[in-house]
N, C-alpha and C. Protein backbone atom coordinates (compact mmCIF):
# COMPACT_ATOMS: atom_id res chain seq x y z
N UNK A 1 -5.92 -30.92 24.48
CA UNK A 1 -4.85 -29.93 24.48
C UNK A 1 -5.43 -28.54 24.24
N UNK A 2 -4.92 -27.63 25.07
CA UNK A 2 -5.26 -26.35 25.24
C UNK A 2 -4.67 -25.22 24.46
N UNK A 3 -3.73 -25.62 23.35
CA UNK A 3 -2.67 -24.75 22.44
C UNK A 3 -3.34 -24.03 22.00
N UNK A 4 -3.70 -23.25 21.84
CA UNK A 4 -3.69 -21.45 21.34
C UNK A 4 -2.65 -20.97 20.15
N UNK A 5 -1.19 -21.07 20.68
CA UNK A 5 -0.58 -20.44 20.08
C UNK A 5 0.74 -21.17 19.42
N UNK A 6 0.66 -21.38 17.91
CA UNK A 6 2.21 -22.36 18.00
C UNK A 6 2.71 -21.94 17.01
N UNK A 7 4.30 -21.29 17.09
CA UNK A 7 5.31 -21.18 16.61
C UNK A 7 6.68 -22.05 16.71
N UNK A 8 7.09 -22.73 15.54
CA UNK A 8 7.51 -23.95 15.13
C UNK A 8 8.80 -24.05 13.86
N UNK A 9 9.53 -24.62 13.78
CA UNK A 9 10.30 -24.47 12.51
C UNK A 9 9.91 -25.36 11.49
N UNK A 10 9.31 -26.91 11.92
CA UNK A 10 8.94 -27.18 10.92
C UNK A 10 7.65 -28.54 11.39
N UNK A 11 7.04 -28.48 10.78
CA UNK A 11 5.76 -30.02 10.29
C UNK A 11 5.69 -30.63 9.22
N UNK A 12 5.15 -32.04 9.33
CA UNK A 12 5.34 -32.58 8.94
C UNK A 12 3.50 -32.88 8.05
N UNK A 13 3.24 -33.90 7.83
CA UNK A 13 1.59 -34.11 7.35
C UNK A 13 0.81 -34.81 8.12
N UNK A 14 1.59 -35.38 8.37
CA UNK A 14 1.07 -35.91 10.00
C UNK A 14 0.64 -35.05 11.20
N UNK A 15 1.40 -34.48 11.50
CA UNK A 15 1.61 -33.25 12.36
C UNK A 15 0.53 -32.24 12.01
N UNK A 16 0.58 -31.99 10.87
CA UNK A 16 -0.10 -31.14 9.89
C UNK A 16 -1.39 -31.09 10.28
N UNK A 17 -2.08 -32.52 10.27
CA UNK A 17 -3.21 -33.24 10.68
C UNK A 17 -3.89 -32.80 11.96
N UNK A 18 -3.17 -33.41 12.76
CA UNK A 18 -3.20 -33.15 14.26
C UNK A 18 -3.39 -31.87 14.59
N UNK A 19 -2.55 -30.96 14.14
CA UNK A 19 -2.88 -29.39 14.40
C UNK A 19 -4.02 -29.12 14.01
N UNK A 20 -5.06 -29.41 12.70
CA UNK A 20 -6.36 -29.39 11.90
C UNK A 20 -7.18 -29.87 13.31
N UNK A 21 -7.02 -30.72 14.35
CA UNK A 21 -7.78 -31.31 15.10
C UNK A 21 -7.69 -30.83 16.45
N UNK A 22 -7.07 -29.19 16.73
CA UNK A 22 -6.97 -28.64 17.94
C UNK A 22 -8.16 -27.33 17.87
N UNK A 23 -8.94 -27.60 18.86
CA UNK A 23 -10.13 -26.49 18.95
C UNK A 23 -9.90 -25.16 18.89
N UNK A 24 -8.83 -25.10 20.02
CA UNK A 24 -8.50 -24.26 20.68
C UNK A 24 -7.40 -23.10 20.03
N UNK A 25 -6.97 -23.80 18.97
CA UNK A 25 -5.88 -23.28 18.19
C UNK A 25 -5.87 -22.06 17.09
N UNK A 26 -5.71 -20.84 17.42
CA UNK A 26 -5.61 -19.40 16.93
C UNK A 26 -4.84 -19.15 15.75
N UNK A 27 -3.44 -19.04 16.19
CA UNK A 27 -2.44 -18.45 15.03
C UNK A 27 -1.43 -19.53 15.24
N UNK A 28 -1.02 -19.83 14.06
CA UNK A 28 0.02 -20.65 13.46
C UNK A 28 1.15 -19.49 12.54
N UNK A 29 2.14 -19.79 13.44
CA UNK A 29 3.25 -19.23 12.76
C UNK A 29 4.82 -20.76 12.38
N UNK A 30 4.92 -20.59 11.23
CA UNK A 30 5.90 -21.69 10.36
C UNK A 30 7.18 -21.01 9.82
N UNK A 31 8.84 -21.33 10.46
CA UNK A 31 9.69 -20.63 9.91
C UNK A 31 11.07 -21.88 9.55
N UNK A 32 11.53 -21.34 8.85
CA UNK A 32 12.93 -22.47 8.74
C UNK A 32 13.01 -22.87 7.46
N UNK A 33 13.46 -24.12 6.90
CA UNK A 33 13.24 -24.85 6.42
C UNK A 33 12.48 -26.13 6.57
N UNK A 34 11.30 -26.85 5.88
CA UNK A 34 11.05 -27.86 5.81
C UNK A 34 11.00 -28.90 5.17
N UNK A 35 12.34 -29.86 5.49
CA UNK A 35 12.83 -30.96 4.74
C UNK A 35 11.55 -32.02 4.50
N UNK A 36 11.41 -32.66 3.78
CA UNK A 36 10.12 -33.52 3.78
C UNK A 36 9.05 -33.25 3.72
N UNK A 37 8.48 -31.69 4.01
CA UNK A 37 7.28 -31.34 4.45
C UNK A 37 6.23 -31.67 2.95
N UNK A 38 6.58 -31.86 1.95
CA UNK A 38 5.84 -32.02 0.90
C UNK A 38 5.52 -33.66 1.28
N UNK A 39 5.71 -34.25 1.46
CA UNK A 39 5.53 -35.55 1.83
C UNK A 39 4.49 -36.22 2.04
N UNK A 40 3.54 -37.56 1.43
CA UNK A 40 2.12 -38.04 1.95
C UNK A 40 1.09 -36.65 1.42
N UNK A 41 1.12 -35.81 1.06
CA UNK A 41 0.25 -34.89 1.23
C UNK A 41 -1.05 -34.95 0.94
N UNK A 42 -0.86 -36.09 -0.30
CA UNK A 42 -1.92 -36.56 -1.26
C UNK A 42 -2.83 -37.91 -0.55
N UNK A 43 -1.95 -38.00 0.52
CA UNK A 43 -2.79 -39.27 0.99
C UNK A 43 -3.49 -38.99 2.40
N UNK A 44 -3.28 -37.64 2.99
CA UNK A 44 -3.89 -37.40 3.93
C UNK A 44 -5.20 -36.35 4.08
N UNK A 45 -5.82 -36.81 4.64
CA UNK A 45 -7.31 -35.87 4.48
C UNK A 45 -7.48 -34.69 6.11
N UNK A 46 -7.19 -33.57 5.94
CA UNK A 46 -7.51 -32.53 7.30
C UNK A 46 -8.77 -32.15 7.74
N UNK A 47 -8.78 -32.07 8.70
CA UNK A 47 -9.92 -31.46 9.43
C UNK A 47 -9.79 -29.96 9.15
N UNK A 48 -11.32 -28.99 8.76
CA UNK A 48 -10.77 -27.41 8.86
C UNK A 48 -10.20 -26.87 10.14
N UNK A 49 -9.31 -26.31 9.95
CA UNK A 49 -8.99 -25.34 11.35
C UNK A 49 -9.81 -24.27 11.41
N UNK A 50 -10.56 -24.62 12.26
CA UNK A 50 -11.92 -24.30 12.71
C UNK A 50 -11.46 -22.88 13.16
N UNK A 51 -10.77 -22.27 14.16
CA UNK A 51 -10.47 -20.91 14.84
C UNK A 51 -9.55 -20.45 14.45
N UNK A 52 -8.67 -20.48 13.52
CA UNK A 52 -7.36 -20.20 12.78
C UNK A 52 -7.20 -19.15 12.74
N UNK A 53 -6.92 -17.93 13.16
CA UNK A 53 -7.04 -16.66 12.38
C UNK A 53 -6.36 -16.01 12.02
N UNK A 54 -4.97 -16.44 12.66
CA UNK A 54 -3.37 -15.75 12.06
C UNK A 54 -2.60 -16.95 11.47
N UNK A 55 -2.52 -16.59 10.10
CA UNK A 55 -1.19 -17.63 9.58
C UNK A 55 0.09 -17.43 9.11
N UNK A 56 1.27 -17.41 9.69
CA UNK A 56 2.62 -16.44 8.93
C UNK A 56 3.50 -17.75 8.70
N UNK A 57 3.91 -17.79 7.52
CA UNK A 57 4.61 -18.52 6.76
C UNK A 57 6.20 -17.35 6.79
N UNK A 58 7.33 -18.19 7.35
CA UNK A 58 9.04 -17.95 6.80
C UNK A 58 9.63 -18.63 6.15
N UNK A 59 9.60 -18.76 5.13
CA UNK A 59 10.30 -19.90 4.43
C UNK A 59 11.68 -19.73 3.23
N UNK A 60 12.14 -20.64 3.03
CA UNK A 60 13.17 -20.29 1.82
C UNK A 60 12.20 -19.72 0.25
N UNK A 61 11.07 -20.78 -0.01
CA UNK A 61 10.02 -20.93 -0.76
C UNK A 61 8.70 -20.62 -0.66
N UNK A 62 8.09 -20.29 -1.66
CA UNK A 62 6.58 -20.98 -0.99
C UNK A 62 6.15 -22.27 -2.02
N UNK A 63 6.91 -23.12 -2.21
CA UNK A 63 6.65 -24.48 -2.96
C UNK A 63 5.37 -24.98 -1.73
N UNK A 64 6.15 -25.11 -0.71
CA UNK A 64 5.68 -25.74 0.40
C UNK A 64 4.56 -24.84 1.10
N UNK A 65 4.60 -23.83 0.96
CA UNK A 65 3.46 -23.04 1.80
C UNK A 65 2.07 -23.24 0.75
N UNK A 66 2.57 -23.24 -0.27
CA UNK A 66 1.42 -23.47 -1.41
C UNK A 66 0.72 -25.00 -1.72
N UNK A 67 1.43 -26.10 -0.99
CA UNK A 67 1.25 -27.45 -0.71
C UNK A 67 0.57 -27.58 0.53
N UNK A 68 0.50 -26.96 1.20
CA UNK A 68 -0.21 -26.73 3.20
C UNK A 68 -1.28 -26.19 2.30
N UNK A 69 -1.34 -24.84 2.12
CA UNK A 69 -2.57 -24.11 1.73
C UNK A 69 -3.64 -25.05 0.62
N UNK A 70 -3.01 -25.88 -0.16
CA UNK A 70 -3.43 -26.54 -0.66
C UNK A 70 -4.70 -27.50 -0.33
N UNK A 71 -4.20 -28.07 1.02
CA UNK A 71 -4.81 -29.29 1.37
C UNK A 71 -5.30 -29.14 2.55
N UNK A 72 -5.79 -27.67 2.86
CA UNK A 72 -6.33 -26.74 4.55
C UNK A 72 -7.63 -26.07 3.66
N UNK A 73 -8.29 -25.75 5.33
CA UNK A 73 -9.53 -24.59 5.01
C UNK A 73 -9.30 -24.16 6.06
N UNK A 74 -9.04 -22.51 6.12
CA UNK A 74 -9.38 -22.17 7.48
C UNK A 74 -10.71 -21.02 7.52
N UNK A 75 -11.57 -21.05 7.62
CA UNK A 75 -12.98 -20.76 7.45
C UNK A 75 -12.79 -19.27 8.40
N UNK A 76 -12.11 -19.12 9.29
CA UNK A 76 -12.31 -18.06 10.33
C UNK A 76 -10.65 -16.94 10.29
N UNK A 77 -10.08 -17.64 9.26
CA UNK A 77 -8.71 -16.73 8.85
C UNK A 77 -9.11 -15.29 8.90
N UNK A 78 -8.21 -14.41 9.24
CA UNK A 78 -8.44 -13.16 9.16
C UNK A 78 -6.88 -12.49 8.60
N UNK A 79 -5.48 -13.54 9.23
CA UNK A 79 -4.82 -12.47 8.97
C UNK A 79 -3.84 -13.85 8.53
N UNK A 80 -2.81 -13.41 6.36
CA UNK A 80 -1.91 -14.28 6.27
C UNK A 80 -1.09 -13.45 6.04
N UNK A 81 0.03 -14.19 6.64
CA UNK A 81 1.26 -13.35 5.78
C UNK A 81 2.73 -14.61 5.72
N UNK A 82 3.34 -13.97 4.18
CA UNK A 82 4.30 -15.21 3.80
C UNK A 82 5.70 -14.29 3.69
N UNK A 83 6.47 -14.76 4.16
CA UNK A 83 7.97 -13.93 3.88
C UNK A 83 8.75 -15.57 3.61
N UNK A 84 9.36 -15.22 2.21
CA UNK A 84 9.82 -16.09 1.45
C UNK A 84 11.43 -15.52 1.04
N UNK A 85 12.56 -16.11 0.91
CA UNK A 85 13.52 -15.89 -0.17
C UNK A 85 13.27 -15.08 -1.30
N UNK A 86 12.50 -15.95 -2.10
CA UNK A 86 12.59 -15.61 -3.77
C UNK A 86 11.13 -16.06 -3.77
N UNK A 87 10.33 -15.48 -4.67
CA UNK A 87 8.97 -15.66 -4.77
C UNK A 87 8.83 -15.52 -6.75
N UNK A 88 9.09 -16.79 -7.42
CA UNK A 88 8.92 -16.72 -9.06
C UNK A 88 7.75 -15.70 -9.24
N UNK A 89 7.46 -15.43 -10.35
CA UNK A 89 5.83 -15.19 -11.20
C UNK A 89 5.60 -16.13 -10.92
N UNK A 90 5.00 -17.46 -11.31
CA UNK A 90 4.25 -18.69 -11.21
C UNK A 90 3.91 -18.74 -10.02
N UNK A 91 5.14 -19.05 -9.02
CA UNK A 91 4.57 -18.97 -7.43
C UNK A 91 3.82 -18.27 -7.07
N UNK A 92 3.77 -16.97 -7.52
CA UNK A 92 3.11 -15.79 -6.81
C UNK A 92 1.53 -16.17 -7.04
N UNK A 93 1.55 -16.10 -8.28
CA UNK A 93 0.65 -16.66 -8.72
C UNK A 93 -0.40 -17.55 -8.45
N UNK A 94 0.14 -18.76 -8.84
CA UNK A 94 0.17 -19.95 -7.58
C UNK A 94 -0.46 -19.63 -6.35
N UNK A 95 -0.17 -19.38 -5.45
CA UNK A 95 -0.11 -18.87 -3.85
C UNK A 95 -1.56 -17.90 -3.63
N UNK A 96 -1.55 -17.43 -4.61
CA UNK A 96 -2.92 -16.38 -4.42
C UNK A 96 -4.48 -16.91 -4.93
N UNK A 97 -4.38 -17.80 -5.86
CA UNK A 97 -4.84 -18.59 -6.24
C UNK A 97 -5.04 -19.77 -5.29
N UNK A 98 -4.67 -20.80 -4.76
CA UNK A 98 -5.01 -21.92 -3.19
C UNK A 98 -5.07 -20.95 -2.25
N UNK A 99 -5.01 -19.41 -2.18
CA UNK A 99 -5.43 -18.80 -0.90
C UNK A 99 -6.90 -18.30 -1.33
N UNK A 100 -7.55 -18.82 -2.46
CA UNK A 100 -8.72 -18.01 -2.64
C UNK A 100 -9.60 -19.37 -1.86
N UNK A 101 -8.99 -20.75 -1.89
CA UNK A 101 -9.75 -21.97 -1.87
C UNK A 101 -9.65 -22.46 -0.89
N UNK A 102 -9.34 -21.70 0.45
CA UNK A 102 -9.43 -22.15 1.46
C UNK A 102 -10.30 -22.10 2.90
N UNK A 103 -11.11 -21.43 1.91
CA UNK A 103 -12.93 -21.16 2.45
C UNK A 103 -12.46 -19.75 3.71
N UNK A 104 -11.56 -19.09 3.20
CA UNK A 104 -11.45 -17.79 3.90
C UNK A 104 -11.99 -16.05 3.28
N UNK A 105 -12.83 -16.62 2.23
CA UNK A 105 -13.24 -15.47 1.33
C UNK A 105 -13.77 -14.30 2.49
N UNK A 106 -14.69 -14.74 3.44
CA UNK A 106 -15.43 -13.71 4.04
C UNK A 106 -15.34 -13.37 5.56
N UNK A 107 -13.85 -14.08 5.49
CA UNK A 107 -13.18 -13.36 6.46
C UNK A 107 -11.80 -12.66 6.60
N UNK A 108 -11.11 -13.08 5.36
CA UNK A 108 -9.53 -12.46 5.18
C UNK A 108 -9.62 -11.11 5.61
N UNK A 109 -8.94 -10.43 6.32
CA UNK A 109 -8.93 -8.98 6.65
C UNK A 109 -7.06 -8.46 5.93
N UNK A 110 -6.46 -9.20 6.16
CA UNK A 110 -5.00 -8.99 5.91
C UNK A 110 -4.14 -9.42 4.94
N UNK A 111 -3.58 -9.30 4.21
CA UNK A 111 -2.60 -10.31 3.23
C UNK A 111 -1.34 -9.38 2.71
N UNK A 112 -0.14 -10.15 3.19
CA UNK A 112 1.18 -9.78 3.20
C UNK A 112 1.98 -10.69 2.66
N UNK A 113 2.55 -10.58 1.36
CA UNK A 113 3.06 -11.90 0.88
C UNK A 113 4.72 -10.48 0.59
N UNK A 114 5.55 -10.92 1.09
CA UNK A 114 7.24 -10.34 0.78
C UNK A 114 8.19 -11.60 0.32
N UNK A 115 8.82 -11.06 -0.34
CA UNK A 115 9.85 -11.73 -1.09
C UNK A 115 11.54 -10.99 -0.78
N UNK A 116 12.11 -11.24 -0.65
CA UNK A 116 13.70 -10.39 -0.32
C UNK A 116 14.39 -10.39 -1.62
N UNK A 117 14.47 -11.93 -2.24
CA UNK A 117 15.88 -11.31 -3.39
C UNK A 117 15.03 -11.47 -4.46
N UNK A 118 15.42 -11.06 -5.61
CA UNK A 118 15.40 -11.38 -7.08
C UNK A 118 15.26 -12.71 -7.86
N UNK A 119 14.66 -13.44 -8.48
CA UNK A 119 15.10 -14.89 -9.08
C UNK A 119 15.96 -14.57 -9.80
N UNK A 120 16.50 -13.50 -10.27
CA UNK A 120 17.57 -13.56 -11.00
C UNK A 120 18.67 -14.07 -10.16
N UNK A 121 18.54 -13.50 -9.43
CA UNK A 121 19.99 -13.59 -8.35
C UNK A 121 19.68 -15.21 -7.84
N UNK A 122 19.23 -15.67 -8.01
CA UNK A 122 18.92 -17.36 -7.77
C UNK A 122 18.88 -17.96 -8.85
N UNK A 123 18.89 -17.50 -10.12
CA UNK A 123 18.93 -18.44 -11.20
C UNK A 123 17.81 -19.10 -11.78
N UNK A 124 16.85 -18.48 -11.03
CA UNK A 124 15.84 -19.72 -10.88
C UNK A 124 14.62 -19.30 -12.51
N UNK A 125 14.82 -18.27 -13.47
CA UNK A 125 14.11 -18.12 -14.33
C UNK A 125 14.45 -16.15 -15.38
N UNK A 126 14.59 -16.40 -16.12
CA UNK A 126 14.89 -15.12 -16.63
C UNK A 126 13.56 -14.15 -16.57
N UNK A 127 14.15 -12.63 -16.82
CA UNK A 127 13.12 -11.94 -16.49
C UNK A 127 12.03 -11.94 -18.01
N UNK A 128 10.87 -11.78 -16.87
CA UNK A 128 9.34 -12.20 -17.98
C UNK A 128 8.94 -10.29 -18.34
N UNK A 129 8.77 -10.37 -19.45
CA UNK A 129 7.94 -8.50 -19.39
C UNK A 129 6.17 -9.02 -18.98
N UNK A 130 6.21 -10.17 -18.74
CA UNK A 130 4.91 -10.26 -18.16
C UNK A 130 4.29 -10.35 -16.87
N UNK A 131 3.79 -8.93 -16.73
CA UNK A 131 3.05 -8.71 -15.16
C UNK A 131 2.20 -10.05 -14.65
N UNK A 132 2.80 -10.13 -13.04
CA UNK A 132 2.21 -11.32 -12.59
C UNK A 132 0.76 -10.81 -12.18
N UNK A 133 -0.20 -11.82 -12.58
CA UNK A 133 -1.63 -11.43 -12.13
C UNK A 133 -1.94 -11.96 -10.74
N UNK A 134 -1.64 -11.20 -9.67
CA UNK A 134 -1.22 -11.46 -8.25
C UNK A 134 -2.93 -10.66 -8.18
N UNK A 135 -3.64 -9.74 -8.44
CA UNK A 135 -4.43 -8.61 -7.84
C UNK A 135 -5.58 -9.20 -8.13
N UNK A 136 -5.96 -9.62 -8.97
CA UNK A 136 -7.53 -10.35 -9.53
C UNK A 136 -8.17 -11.63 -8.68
N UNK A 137 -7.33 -11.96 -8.48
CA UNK A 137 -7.86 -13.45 -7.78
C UNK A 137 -7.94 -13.23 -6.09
N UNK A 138 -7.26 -11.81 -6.25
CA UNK A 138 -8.12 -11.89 -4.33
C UNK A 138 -8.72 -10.91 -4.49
N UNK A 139 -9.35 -10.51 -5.31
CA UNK A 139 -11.06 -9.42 -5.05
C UNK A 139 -12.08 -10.46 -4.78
N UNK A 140 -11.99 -12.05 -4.31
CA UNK A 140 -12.57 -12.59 -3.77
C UNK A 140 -13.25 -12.45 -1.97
N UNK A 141 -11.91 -11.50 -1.65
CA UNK A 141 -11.92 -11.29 -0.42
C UNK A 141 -12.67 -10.01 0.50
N UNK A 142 -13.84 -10.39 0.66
CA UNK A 142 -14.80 -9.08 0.65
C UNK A 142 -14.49 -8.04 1.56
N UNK A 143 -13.81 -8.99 2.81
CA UNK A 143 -13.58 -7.89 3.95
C UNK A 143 -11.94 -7.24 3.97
N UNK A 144 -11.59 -7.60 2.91
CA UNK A 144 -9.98 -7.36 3.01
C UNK A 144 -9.69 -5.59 3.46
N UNK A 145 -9.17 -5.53 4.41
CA UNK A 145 -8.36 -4.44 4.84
C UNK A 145 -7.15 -3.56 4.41
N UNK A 146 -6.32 -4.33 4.34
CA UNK A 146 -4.94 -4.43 4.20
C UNK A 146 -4.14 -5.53 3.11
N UNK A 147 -3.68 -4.80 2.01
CA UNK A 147 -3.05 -5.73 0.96
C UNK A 147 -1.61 -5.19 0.79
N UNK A 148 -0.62 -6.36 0.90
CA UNK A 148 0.96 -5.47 1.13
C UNK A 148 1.28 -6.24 0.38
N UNK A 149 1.74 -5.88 -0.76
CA UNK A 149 2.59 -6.87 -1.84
C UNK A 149 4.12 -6.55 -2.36
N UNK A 150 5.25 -7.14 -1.53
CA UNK A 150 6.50 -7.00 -2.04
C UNK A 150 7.14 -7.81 -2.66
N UNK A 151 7.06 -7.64 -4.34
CA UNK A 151 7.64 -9.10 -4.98
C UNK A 151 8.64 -8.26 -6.01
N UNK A 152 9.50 -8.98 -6.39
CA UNK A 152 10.66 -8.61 -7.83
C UNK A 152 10.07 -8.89 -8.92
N UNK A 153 8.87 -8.74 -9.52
CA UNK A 153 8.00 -9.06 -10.83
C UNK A 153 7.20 -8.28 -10.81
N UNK A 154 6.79 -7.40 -11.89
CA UNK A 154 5.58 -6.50 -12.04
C UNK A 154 4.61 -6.71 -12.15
N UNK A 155 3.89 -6.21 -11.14
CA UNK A 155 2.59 -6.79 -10.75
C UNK A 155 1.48 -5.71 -11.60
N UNK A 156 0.73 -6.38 -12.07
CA UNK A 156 -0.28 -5.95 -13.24
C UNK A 156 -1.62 -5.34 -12.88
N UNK A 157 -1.58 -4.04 -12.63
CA UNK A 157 -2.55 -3.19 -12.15
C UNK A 157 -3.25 -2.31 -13.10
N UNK A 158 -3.92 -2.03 -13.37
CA UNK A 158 -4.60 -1.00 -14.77
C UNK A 158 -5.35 -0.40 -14.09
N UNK A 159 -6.09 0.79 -14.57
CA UNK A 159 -7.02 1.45 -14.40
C UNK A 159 -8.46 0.95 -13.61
N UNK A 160 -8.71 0.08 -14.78
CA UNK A 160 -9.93 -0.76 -14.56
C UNK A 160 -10.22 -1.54 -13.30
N UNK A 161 -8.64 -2.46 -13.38
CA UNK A 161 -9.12 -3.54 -12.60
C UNK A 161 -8.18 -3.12 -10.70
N UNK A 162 -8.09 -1.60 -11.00
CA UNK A 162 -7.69 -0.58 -9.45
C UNK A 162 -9.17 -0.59 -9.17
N UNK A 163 -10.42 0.14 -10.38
CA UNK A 163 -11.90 0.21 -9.98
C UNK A 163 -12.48 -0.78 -9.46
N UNK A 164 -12.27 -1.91 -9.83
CA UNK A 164 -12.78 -3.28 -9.75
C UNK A 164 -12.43 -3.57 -8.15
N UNK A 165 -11.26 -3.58 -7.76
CA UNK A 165 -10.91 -3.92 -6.62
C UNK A 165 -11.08 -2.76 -5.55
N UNK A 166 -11.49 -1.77 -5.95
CA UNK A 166 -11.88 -0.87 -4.98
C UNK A 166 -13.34 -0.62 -4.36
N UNK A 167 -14.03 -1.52 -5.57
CA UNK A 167 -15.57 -1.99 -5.65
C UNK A 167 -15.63 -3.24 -4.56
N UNK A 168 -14.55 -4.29 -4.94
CA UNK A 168 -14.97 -5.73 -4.23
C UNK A 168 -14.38 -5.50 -3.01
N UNK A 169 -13.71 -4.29 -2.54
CA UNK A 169 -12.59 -4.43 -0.97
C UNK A 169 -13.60 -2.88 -0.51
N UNK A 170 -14.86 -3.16 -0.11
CA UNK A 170 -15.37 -1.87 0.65
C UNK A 170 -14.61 -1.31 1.53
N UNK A 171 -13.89 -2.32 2.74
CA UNK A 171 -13.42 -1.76 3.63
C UNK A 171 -11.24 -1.38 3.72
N UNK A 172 -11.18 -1.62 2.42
CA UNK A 172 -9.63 -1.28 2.01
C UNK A 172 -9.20 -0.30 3.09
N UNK A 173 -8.24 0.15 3.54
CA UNK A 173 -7.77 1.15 3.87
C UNK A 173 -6.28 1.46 3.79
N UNK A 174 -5.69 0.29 3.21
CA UNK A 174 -4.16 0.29 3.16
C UNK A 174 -3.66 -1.15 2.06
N UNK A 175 -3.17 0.18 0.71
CA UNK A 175 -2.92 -0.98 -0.47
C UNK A 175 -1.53 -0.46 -0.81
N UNK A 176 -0.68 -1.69 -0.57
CA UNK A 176 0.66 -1.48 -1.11
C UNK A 176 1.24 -2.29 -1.98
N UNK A 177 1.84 -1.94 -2.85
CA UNK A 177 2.42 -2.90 -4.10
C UNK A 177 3.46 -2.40 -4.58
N UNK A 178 4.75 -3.05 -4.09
CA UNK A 178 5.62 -2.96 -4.63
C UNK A 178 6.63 -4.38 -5.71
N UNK A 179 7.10 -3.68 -6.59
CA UNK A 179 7.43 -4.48 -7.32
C UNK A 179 8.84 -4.36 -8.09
N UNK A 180 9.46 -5.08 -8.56
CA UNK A 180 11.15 -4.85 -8.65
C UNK A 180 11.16 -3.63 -9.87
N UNK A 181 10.06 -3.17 -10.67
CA UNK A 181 10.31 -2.24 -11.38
C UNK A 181 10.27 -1.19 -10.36
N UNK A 182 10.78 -0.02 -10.21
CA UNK A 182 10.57 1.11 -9.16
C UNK A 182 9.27 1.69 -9.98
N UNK A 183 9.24 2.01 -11.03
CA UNK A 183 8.15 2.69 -11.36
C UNK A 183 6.98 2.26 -11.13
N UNK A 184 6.89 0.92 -11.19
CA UNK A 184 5.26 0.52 -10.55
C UNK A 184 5.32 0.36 -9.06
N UNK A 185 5.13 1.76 -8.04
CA UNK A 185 4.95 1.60 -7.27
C UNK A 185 3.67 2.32 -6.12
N UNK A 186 2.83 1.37 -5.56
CA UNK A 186 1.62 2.12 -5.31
C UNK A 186 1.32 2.08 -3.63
N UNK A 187 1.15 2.87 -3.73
CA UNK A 187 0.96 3.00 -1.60
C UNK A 187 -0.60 4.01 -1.61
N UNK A 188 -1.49 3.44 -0.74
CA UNK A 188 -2.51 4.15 -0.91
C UNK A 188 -3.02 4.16 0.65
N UNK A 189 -3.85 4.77 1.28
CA UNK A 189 -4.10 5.14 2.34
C UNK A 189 -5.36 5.39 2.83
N UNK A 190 -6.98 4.25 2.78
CA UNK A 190 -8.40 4.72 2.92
C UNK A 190 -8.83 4.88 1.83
N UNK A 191 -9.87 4.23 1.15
CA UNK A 191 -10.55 4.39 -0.12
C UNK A 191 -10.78 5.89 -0.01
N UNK A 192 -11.12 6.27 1.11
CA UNK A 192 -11.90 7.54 0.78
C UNK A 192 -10.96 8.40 0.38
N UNK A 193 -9.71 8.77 0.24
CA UNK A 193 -8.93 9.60 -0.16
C UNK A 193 -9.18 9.25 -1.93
N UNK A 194 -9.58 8.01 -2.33
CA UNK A 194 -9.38 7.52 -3.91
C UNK A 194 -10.59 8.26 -4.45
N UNK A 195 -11.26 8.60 -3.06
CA UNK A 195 -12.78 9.25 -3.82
C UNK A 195 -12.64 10.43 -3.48
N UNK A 196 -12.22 10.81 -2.73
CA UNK A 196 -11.48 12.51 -2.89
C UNK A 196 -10.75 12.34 -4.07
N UNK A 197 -9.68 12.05 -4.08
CA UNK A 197 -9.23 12.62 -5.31
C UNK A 197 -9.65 12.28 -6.70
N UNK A 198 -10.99 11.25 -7.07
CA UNK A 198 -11.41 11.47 -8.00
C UNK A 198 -11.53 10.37 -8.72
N UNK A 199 -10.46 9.30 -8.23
CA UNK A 199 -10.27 8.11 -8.46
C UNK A 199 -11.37 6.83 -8.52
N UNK A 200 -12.08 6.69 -7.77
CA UNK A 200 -13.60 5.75 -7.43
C UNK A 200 -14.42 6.77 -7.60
N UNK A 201 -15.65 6.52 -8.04
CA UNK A 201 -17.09 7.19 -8.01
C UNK A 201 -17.45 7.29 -6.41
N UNK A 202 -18.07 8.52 -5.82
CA UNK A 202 -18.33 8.25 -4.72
C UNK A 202 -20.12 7.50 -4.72
């Protein structure tokens, strides 16, 4: 099979499998709901997706996107992005963390994880004053480009660890982080403006 390109509402682990075993296969895009998709997960073993390089997750959750990522490598990833419902702290968390372990360190160029509502407004956990540590665990990603983060939890940025990640992302050129506090909000545009204005050591 010659598939290239597959956009889908839902798979299964089986399925799951089979896609791991297409040569030819580029970008995977996943939207809907997936009933069952947690299913067998533990009992099936994947092949890496060898040419993978776009992955976009739509989901209600990312329970399930974080269960796929789990039990995948895609070695030649360049570009993910997740648009979810409601995205907890833990999840977020979660999610950035099995995206460090999926043998895409030294090729990620992109990462876009959005969230739309609130967990408040879902019930799903009261608000934490504790910033989710979403930013640390992908300065794994050497070639990263582009980091777009829209979540309802304050995402935990300091001084230090802005230096740190401006050290491990040479080729940054576009960092966005937004977060349900308005005040923590950061849009940046080319390291080199951070070293114009004073921000990084040149």
């Amino acid at each position: 099979m010659r598939l290239k390109h597959l956009r889908c509402p839902s798979v299964d682990s089986a399925a799951w499998k089979h896609l791991s075993n297409l040569p030819n296969l580029t970008t995977i895009t996943i939207y809907g709901a997936l009933d069952g998709f947690m299913l067998k997960w533990d009992d099936v073993i994947f092949t890496p997706f060898l040419n993978v390089t776009s992955l976009f997750f739509r989901l209600p959750s990312a329970a399930d996107i974080i269960t796929v990522i789990r039990h995948s490598e895609f070695p030649s990833l360049k570009k993910f992005k997740v648009v979810v419902d409601v995205l907890p702290c833990l999840e977020a968390e979660q999610l950035v963390r099995v995206l460090t372990q999926c043998n895409a360190c030294d090729t990620l160029e992109y990462v876009s994880v959005n969230s739309f509502d609130s967990v408040a407004k879902w019930g799903l956990n009261k608000h934490s004053d504790k910033p989710s540590a979403v930013i640390k665990p992908l300065l794994c990603f050497l070639q990263l480009r582009t980091l777009d983060l829209w979540l309802h939890h304050t995402i935990y940025l300091d001084n230090d660890l802005l230096l740190e990640a401006m050290s491990s992302w040479p080729h940054i050129h576009t960092l966005h982080l937004h977060s349900g506090n308005v005040r923590h909000h950061l849009l940046l545009h080319s390291a080199d403006y951070l070293q114009r204005s004073g921000f990084v050591p040149t």
